[in-house]
Protein backbone atom coordinates (compact mmCIF):
# COMPACT_ATOMS: atom_id res chain seq x y z
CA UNK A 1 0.00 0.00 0.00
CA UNK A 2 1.54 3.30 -0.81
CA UNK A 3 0.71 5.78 1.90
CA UNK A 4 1.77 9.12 2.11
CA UNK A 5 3.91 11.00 4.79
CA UNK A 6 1.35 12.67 6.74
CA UNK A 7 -0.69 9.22 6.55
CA UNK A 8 2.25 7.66 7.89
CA UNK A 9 2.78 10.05 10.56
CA UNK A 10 -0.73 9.87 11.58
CA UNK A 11 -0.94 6.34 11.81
CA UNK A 12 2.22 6.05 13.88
CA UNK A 13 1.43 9.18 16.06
CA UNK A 14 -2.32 7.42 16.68
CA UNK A 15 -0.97 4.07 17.71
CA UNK A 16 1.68 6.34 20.24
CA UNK A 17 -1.09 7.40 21.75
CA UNK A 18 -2.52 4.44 21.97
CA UNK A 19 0.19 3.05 23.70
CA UNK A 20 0.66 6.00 26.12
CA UNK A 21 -2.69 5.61 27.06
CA UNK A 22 -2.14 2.22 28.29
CA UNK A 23 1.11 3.09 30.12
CA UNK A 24 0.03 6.25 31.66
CA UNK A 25 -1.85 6.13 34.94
CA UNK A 26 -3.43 9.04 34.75
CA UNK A 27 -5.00 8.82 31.69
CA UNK A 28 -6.19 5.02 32.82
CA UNK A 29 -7.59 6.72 35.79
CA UNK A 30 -9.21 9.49 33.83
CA UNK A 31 -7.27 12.11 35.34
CA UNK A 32 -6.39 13.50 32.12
CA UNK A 33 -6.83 12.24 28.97
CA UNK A 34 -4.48 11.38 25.69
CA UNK A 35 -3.82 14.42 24.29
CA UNK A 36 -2.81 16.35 27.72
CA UNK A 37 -0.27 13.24 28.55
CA UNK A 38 0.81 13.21 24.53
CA UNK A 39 1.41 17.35 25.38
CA UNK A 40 3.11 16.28 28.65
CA UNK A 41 5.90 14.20 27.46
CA UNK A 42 9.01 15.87 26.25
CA UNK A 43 9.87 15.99 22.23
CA UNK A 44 12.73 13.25 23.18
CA UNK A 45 10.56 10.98 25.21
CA UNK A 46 7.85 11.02 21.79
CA UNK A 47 10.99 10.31 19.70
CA UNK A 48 11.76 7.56 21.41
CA UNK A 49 8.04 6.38 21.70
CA UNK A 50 7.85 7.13 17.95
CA UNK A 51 11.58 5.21 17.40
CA UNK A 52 10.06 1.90 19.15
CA UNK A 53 7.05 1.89 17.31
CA UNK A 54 8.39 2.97 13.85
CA UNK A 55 10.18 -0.64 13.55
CA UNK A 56 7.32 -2.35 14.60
CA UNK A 57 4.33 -0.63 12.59
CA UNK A 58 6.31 1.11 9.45
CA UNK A 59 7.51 -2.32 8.01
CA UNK A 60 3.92 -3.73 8.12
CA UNK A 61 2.21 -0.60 6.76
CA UNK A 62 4.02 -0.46 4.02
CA UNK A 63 4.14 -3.81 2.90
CA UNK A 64 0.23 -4.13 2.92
CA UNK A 65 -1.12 -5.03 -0.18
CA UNK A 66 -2.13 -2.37 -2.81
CA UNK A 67 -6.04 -1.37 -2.33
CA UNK A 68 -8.19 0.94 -4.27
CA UNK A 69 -9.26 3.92 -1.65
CA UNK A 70 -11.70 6.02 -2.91
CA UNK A 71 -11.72 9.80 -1.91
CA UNK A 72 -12.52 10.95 1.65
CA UNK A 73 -12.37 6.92 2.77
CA UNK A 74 -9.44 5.03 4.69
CA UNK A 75 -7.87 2.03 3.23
CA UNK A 76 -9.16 -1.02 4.76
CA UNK A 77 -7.71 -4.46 5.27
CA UNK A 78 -8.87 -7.43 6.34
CA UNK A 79 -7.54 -8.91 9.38
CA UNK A 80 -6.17 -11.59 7.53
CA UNK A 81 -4.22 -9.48 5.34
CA UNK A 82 -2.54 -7.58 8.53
CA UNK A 83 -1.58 -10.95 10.01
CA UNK A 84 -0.05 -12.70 7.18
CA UNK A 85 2.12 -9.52 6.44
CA UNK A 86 3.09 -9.52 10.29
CA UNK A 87 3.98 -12.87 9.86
CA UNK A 88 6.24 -12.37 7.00
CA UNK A 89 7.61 -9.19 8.69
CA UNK A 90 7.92 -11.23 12.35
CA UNK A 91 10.72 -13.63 11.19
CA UNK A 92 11.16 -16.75 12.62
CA UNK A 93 14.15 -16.43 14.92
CA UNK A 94 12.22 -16.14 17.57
CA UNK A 95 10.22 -19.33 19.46
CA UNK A 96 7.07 -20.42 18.87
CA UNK A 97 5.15 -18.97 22.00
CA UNK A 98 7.24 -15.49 21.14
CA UNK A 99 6.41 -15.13 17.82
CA UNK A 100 2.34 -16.04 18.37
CA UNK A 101 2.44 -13.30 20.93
CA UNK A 102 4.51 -10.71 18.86
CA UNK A 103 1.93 -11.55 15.98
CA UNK A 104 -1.35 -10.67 17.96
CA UNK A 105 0.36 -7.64 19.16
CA UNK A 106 1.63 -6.74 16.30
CA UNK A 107 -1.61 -7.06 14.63
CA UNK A 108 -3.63 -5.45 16.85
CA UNK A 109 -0.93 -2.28 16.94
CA UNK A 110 -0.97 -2.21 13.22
CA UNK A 111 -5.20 -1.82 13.30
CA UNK A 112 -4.96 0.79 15.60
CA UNK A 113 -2.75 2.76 13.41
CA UNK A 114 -4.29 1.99 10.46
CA UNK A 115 -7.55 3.38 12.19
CA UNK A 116 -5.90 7.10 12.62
CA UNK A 117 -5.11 7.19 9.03
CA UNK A 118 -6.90 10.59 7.95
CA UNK A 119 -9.09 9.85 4.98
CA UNK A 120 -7.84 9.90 1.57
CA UNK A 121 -8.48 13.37 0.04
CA UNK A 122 -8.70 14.72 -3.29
CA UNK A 123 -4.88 14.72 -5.26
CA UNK A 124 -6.81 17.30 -7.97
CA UNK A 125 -8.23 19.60 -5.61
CA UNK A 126 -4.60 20.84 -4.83
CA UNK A 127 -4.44 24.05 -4.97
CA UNK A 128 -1.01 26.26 -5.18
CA UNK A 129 -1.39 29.61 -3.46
CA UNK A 130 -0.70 32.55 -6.53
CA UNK A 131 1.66 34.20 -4.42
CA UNK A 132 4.03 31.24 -5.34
């Protein structure tokens, strides 16, 4: 699947999140939600939340298979088609209990970022400011 940057980014900031939410106390407690803990953390600590989960969800993303998206949709895969390309991006140097866990992880990471994908918008209604 060829996504753009900003669909990237999205995808990978979205399943951050995600997994902030889960780590943070606060937000588990309601205390404060995503966004205000995302705001919190330092632009280091979100690189290296980012770093972690780049390896882990870029590979996968980008070796989905090619869909047709129509304007102002997301792309959508099956859940079959996320786990076999997990399992071709998982390797198998790893055991057999390891690698079923790192799959349903993996899986379920991928679907969350593939649900903060912005929908596809128009490529002809770009429009160039005159100024440039």
């Amino acid at each position: 699947m060829r996504f753009t940057e900003h669909e990237l980014t999205a995808a990978l900031t979205g399943a951050a999140k995600s997994v902030l939410a889960a780590q943070d106390k606060s937000v588990r407690k309601g205390r404060r939600s995503v966004d205000e803990a995302w705001d919190a953390l330092t632009q280091y600590e979100r690189f290296q939340l980012l770093d972690g989960l780049g390896d882990q969800v870029l590979p996968v993303l980008v070796a989905l298979p090619d869909v047709e998206v129509q304007t102002g949709t997301r792309p959508t895969f099956t859940t079959e088609q996320v786990t076999a390309t997990v399992e071709e991006k998982v390797g198998d140097d790893v055991g057999r209990l390891r690698r079923a866990v790192l799959v349903k992880a993996r899986v379920m990471l991928v679907q969350v970022a593939l649900a903060n994908v912005p929908p596809r918008s128009d490529p002809d209604a770009l429009t160039v400011p005159d100024h440039l």
